[in-house]
PDB file of N, CA and C in Angstrom:
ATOM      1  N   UNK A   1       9.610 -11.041 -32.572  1.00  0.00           N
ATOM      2  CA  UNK A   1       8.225 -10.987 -32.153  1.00  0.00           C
ATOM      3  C   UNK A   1       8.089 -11.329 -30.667  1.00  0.00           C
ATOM      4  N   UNK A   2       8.883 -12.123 -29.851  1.00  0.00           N
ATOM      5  CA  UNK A   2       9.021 -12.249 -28.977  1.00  0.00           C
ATOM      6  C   UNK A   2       8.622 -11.113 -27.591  1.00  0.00           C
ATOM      7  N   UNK A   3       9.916 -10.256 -28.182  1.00  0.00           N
ATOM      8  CA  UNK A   3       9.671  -9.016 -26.977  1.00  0.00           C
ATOM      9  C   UNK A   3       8.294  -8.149 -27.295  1.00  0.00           C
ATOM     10  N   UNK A   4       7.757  -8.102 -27.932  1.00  0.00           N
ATOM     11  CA  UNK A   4       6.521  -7.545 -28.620  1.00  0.00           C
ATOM     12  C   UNK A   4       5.364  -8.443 -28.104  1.00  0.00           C
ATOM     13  N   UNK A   5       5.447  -9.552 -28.085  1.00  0.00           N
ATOM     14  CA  UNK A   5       4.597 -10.297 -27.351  1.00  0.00           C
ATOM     15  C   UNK A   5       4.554 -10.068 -25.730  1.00  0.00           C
ATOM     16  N   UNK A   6       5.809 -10.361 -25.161  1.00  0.00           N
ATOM     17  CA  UNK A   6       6.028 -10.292 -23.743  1.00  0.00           C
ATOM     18  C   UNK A   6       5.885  -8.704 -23.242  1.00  0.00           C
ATOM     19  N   UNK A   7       6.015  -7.782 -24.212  1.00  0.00           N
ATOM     20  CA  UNK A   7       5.686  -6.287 -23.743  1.00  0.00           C
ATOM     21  C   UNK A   7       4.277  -6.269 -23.740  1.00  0.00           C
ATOM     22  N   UNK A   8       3.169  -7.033 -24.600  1.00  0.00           N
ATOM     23  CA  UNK A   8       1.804  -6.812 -24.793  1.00  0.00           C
ATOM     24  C   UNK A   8       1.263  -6.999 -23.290  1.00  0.00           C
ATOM     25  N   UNK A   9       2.012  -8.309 -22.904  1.00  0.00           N
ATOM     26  CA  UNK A   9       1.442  -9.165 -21.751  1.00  0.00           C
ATOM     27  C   UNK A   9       1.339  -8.802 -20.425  1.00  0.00           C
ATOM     28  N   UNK A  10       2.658  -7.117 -20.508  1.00  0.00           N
ATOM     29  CA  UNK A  10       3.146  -6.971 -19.197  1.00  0.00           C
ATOM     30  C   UNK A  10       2.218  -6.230 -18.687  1.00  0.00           C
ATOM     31  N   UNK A  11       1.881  -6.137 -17.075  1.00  0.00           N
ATOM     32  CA  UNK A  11       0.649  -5.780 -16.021  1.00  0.00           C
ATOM     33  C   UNK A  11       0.852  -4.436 -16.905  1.00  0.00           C
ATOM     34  N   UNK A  12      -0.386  -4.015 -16.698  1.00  0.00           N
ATOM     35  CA  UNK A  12      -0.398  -2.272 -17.354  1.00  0.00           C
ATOM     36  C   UNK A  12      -0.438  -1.491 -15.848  1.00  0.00           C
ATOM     37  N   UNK A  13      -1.462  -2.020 -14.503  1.00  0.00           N
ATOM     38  CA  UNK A  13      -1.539  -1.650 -13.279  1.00  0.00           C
ATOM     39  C   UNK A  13      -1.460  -2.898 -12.351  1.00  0.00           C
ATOM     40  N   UNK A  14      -1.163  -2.481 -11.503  1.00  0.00           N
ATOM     41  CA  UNK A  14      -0.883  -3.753 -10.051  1.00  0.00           C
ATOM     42  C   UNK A  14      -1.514  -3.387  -8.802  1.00  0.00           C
ATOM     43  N   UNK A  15      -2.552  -4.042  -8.264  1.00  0.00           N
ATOM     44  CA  UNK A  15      -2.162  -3.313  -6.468  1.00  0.00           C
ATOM     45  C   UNK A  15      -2.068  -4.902  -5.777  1.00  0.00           C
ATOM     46  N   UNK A  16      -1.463  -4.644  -4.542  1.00  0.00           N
ATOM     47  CA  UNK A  16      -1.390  -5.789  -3.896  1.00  0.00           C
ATOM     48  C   UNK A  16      -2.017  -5.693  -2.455  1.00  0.00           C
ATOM     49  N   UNK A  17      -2.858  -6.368  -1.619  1.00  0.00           N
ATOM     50  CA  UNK A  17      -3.520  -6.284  -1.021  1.00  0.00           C
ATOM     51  C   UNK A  17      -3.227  -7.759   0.330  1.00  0.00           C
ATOM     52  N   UNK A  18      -2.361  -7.085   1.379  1.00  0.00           N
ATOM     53  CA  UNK A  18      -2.311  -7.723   2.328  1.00  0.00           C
ATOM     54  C   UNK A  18      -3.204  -8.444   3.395  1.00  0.00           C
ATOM     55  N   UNK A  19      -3.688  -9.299   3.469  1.00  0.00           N
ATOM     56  CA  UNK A  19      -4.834  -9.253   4.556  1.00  0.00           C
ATOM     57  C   UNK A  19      -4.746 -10.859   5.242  1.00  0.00           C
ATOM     58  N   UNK A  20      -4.004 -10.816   6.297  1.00  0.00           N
ATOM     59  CA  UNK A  20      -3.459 -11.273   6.946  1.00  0.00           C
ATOM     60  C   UNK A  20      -2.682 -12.884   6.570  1.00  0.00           C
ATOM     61  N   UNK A  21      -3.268 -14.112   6.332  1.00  0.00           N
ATOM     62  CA  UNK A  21      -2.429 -15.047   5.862  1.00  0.00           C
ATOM     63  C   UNK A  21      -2.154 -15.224   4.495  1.00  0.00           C
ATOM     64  N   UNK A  22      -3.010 -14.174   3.886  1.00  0.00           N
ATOM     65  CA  UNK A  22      -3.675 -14.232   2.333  1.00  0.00           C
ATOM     66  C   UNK A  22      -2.828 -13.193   2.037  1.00  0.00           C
ATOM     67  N   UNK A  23      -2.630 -13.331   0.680  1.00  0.00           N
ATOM     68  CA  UNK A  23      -2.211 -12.001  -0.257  1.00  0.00           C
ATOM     69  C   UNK A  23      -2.951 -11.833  -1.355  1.00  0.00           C
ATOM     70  N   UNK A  24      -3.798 -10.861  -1.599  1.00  0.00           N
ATOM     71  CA  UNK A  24      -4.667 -10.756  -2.846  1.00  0.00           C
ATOM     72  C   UNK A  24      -4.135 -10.017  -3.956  1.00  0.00           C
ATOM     73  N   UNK A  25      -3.927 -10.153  -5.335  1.00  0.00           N
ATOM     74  CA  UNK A  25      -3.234  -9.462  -6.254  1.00  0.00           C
ATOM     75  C   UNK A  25      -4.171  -9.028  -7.423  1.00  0.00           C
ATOM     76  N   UNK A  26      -4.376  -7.709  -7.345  1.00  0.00           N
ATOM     77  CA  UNK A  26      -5.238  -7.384  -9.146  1.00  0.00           C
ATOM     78  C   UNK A  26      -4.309  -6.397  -9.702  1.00  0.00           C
ATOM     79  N   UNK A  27      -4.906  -7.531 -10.811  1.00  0.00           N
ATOM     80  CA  UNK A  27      -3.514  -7.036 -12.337  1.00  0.00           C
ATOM     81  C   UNK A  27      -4.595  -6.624 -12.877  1.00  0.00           C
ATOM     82  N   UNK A  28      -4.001  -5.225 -14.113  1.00  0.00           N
ATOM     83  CA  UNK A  28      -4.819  -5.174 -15.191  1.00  0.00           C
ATOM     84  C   UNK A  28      -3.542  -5.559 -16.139  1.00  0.00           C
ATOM     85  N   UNK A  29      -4.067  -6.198 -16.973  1.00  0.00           N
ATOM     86  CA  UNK A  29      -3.012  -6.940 -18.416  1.00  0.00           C
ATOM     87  C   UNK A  29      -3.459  -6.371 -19.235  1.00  0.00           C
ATOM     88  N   UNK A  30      -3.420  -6.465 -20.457  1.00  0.00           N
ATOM     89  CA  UNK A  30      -3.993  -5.843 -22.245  1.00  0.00           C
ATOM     90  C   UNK A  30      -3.802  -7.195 -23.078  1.00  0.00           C
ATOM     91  N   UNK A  31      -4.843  -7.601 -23.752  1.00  0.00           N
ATOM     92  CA  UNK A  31      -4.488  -8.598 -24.308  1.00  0.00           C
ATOM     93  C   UNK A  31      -3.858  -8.057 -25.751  1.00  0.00           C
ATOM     94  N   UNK A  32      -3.693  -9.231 -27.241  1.00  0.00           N
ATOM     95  CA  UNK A  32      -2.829  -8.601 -27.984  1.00  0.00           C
ATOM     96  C   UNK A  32      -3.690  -7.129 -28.490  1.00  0.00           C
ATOM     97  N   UNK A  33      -4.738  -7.260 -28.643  1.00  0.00           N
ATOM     98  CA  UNK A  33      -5.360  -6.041 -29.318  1.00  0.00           C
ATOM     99  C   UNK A  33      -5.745  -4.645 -28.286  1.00  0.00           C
ATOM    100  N   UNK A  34      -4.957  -5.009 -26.965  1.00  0.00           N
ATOM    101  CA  UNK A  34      -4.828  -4.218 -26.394  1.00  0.00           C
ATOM    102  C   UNK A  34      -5.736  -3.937 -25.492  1.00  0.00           C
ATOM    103  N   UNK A  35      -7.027  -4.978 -25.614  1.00  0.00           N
ATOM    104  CA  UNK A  35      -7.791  -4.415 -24.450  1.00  0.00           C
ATOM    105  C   UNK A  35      -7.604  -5.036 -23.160  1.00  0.00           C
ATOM    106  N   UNK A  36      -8.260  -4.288 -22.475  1.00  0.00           N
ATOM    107  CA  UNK A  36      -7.768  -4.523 -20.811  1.00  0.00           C
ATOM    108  C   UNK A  36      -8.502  -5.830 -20.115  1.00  0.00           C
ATOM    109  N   UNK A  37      -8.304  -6.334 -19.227  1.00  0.00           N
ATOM    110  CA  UNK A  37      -8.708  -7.555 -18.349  1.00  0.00           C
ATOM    111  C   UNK A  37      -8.181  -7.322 -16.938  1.00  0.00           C
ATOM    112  N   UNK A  38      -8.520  -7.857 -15.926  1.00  0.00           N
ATOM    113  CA  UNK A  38      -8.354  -8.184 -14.730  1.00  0.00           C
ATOM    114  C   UNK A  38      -8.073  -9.435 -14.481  1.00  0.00           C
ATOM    115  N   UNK A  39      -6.871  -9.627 -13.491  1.00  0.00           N
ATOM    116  CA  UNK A  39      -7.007 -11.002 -12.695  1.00  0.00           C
ATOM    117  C   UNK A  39      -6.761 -10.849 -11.438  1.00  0.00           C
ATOM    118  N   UNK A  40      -7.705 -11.269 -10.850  1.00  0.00           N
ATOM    119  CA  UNK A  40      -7.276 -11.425  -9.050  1.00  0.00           C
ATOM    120  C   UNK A  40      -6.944 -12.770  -8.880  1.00  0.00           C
ATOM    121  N   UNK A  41      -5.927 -12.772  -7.931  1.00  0.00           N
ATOM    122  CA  UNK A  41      -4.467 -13.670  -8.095  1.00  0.00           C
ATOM    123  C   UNK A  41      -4.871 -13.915  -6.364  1.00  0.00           C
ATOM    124  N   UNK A  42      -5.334 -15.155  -5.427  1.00  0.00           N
ATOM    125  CA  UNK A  42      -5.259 -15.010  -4.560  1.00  0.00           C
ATOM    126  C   UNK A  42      -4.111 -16.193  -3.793  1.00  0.00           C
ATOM    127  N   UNK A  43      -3.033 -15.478  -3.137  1.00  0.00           N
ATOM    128  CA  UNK A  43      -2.124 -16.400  -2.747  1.00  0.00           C
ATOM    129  C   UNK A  43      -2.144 -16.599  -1.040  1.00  0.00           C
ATOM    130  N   UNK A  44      -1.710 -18.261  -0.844  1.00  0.00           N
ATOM    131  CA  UNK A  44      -1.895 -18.106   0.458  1.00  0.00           C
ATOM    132  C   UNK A  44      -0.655 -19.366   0.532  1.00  0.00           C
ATOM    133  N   UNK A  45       0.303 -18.982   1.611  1.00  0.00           N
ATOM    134  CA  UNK A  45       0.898 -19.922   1.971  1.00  0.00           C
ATOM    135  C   UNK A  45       0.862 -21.555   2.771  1.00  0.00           C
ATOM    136  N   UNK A  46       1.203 -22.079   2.415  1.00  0.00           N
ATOM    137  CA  UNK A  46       0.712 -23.883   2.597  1.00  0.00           C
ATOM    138  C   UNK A  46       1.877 -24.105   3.787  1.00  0.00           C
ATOM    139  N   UNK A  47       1.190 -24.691   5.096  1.00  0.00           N
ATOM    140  CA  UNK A  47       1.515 -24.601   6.352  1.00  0.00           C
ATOM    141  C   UNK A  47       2.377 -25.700   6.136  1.00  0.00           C
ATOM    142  N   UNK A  48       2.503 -26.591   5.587  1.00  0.00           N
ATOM    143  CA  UNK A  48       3.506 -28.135   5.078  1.00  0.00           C
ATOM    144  C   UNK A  48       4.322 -28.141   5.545  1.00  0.00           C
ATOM    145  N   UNK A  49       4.477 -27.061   3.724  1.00  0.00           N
ATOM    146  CA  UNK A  49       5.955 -27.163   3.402  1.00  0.00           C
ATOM    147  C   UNK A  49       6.109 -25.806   2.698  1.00  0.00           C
ATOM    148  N   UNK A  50       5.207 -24.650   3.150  1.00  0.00           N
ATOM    149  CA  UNK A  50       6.005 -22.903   2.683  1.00  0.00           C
ATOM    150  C   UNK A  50       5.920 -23.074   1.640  1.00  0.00           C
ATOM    151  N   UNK A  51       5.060 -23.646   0.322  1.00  0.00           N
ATOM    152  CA  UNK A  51       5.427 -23.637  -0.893  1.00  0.00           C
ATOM    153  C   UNK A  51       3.581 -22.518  -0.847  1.00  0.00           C
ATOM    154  N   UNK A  52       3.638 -21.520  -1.813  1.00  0.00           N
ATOM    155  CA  UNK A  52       2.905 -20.751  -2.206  1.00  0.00           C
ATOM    156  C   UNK A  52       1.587 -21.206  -3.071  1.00  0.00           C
ATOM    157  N   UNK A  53       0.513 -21.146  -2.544  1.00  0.00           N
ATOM    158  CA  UNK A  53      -0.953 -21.914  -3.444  1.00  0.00           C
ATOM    159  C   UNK A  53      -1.798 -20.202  -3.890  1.00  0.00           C
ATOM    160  N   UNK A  54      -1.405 -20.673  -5.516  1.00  0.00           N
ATOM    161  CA  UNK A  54      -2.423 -19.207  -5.772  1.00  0.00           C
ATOM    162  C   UNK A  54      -3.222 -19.655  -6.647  1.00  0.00           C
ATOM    163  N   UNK A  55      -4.820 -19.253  -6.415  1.00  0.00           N
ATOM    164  CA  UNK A  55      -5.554 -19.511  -7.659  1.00  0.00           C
ATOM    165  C   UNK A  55      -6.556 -18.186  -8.293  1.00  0.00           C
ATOM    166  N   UNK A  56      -6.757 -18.162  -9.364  1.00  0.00           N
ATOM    167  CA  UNK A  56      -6.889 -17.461 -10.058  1.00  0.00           C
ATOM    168  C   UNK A  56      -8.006 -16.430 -11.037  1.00  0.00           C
ATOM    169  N   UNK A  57      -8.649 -15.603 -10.898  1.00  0.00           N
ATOM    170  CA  UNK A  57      -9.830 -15.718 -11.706  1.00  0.00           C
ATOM    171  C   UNK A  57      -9.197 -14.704 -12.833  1.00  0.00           C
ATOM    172  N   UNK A  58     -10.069 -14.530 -13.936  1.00  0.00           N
ATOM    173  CA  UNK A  58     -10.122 -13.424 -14.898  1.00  0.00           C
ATOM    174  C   UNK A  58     -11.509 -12.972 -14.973  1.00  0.00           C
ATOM    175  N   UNK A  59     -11.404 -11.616 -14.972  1.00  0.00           N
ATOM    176  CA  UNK A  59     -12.564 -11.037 -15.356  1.00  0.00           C
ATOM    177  C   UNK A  59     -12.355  -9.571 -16.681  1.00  0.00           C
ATOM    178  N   UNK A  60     -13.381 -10.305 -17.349  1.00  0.00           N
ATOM    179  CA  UNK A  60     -13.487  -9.187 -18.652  1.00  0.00           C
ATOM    180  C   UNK A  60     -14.031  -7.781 -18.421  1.00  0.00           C
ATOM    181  N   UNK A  61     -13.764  -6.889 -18.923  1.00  0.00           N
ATOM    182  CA  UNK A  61     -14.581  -5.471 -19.237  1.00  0.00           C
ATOM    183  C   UNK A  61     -15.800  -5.941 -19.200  1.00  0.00           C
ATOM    184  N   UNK A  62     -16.351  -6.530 -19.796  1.00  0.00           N
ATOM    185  CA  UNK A  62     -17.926  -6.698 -20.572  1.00  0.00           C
ATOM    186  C   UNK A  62     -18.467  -6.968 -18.786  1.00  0.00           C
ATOM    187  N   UNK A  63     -17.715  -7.984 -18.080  1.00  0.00           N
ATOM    188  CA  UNK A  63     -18.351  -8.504 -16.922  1.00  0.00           C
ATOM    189  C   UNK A  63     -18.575  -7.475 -16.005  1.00  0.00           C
ATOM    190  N   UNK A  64     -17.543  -6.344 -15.475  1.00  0.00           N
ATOM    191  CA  UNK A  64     -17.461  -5.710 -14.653  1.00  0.00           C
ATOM    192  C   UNK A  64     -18.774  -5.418 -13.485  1.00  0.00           C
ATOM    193  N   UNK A  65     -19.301  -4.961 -14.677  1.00  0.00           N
ATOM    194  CA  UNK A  65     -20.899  -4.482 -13.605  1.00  0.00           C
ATOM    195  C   UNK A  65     -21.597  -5.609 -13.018  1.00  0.00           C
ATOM    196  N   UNK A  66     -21.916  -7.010 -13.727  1.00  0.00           N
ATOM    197  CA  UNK A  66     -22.071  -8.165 -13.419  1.00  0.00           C
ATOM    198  C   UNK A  66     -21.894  -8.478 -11.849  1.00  0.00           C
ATOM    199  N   UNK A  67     -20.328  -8.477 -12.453  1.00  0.00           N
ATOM    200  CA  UNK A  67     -19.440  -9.093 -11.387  1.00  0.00           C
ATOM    201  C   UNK A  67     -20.102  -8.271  -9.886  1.00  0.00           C
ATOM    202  N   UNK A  68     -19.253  -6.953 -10.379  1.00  0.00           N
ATOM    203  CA  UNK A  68     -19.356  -6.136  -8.961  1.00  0.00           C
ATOM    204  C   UNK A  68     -20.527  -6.014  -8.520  1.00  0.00           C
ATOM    205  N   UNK A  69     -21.794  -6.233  -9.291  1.00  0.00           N
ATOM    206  CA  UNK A  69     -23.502  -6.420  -8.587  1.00  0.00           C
ATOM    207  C   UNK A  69     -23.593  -7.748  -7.584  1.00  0.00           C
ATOM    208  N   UNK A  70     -23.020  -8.348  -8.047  1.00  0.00           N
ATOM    209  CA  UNK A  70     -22.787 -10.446  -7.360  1.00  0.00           C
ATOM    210  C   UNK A  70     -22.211  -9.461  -6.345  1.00  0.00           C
ATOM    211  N   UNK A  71     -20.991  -9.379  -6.504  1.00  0.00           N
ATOM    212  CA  UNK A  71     -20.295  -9.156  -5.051  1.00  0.00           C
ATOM    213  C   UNK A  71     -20.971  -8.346  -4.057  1.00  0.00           C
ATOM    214  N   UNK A  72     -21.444  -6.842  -4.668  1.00  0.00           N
ATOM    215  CA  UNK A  72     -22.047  -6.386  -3.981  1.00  0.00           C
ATOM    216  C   UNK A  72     -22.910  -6.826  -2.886  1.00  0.00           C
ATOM    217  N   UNK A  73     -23.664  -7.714  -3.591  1.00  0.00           N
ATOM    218  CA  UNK A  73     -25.325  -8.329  -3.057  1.00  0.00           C
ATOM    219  C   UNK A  73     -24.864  -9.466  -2.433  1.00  0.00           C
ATOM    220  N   UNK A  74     -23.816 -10.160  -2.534  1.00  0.00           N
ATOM    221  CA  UNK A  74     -22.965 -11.090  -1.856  1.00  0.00           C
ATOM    222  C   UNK A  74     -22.697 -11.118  -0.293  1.00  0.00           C
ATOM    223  N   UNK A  75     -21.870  -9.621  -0.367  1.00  0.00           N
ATOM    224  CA  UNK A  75     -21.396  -9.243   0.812  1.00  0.00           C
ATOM    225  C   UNK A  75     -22.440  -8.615   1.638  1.00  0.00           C
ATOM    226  N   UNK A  76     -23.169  -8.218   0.932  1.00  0.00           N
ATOM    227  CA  UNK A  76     -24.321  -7.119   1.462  1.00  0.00           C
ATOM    228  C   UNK A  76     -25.254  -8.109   2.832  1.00  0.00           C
ATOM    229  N   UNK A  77     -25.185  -9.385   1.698  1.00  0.00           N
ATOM    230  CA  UNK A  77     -26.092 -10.439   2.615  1.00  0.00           C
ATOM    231  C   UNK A  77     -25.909 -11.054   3.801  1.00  0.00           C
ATOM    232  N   UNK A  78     -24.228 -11.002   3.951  1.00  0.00           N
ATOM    233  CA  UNK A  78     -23.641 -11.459   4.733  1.00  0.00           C
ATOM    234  C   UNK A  78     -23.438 -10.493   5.893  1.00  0.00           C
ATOM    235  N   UNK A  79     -23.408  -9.364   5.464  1.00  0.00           N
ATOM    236  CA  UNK A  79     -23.357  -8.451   6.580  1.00  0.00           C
ATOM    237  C   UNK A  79     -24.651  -8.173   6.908  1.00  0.00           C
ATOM    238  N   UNK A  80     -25.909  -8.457   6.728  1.00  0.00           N
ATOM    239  CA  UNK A  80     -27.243  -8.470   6.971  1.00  0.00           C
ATOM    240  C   UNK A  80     -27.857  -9.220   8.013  1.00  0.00           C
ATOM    241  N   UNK A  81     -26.494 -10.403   8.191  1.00  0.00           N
ATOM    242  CA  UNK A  81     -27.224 -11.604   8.591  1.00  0.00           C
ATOM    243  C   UNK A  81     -26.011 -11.804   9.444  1.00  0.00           C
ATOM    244  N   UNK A  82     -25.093 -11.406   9.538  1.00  0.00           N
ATOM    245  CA  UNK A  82     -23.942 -11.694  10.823  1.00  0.00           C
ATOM    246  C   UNK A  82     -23.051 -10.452  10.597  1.00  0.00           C
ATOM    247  N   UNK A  83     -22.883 -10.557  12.053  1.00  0.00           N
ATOM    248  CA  UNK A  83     -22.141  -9.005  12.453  1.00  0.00           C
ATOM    249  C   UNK A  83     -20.299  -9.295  11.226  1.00  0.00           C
ATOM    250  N   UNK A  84     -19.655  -8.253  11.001  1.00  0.00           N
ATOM    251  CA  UNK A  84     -18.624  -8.641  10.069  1.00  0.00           C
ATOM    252  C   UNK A  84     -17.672  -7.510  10.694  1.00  0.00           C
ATOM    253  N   UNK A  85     -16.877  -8.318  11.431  1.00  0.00           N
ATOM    254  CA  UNK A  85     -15.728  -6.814  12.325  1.00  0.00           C
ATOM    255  C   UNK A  85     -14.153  -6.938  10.897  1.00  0.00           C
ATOM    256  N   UNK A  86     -14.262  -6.116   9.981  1.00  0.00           N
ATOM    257  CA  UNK A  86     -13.177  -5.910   9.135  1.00  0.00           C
ATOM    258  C   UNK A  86     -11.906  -5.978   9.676  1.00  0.00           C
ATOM    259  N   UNK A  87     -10.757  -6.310   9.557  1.00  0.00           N
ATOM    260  CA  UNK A  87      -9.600  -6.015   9.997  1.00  0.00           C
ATOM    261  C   UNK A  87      -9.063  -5.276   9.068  1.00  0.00           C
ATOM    262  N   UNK A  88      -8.125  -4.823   9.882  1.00  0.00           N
ATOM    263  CA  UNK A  88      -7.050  -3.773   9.310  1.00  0.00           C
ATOM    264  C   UNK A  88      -5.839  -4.225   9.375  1.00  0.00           C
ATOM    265  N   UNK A  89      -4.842  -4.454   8.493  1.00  0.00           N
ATOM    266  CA  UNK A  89      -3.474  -4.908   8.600  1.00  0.00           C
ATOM    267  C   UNK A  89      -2.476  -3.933   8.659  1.00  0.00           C
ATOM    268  N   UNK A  90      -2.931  -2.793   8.027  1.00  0.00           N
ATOM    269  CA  UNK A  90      -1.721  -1.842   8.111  1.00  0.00           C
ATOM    270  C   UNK A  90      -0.834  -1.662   9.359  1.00  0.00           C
ATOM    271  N   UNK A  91       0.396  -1.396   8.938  1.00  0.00           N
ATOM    272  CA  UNK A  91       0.831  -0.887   9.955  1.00  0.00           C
ATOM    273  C   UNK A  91       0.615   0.712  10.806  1.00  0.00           C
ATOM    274  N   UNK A  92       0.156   0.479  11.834  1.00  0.00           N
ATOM    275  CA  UNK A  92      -0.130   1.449  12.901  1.00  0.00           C
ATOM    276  C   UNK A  92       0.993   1.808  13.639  1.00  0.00           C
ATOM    277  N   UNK A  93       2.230   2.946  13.615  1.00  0.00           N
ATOM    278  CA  UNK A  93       2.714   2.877  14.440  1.00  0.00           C
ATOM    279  C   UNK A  93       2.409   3.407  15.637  1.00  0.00           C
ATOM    280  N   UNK A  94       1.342   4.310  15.831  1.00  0.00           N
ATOM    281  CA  UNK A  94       0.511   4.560  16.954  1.00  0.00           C
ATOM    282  C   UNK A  94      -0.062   3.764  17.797  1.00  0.00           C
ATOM    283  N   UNK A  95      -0.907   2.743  17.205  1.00  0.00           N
ATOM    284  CA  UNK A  95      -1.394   1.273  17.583  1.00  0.00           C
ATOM    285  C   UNK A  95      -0.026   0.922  18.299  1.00  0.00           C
ATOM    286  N   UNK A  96       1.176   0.625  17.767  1.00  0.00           N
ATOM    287  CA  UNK A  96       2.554  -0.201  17.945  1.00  0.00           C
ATOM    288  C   UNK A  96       3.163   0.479  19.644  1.00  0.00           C
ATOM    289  N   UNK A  97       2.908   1.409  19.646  1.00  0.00           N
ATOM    290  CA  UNK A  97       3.821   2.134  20.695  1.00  0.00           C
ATOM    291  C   UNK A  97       2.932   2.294  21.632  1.00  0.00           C
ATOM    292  N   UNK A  98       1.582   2.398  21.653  1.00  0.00           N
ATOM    293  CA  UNK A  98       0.330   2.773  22.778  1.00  0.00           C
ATOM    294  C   UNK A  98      -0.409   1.567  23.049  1.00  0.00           C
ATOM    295  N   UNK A  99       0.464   0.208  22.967  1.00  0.00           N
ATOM    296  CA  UNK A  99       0.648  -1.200  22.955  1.00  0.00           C
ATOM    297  C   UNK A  99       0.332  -1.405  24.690  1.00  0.00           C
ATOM    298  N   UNK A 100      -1.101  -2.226  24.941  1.00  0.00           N
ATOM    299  CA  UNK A 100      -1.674  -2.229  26.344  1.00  0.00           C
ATOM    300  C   UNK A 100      -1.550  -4.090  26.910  1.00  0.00           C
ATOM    301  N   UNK A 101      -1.478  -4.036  28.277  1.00  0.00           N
ATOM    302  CA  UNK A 101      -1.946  -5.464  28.043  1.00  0.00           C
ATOM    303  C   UNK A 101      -3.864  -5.806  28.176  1.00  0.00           C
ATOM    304  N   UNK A 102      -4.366  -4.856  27.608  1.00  0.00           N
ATOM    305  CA  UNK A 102      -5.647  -5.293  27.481  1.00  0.00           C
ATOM    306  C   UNK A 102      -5.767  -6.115  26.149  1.00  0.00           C
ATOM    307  N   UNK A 103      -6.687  -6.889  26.116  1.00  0.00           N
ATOM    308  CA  UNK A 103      -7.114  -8.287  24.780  1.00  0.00           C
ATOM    309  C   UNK A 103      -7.951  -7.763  24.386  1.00  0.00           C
ATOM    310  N   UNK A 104      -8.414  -6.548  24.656  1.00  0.00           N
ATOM    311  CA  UNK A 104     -10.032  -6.263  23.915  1.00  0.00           C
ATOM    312  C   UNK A 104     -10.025  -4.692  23.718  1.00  0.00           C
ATOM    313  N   UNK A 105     -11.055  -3.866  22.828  1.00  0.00           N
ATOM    314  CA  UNK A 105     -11.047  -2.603  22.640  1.00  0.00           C
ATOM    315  C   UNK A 105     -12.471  -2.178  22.658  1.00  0.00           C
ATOM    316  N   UNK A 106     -12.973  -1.235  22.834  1.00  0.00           N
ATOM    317  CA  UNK A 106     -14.541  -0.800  22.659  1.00  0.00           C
ATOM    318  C   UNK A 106     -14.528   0.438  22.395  1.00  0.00           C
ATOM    319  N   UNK A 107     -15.819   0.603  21.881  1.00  0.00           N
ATOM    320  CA  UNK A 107     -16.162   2.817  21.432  1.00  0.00           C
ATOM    321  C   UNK A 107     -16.792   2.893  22.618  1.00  0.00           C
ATOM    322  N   UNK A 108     -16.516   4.445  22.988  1.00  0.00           N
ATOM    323  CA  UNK A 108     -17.472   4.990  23.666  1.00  0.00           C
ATOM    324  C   UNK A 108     -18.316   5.795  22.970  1.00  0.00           C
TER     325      UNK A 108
END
């Protein structure tokens, strides 16, 4: 029963989400009867001593719309009320090679 258990448990999907000192992780799992759940897994390294601090939420099916309305109206507010410049972590190798000594960037 063992491996039958530990096969139930295993991520069904993964993405992992870099963003700069942080690492954000959403799993979808199946519990035993198979239905699906989410956990966002947020890890961030501890300046000490390099040992890894992740904490954790779960969110159900049933919550989804809930949830993502909070967040929505969350973020919404925040960008309403102070400017919010997103970063981008990816790697650019265009960015990498067209490398200036200017500190700043603007649109025309």
């Amino acid at each position: 029963m063992g491996d039958y258990e530990n096969r139930e448990r295993e991520e069904v999907f993964s993405k992992k989400v870099r963003a700069g000192k942080r690492t954000y992780f959403f799993d979808v799992k199946a519990t035993r009867s198979n239905d699906y759940y989410v956990t966002i897994t947020e890890s961030k390294k501890r300046l000490e001593d390099g040992v890894f601090i992740k904490h954790k939420i779960f969110l159900y099916k049933e919550d989804f719309e809930k949830f993502a309305e909070g967040l929505t109206e969350t973020v919404e507010y925040i960008k309403s009320h102070q400017e919010v410049v997103e970063k981008r972590y990816e790697f650019n190798p265009d960015a990498a090679t067209a490398k200036t000594d200017d500190d700043f960037s603007f649109d025309i």
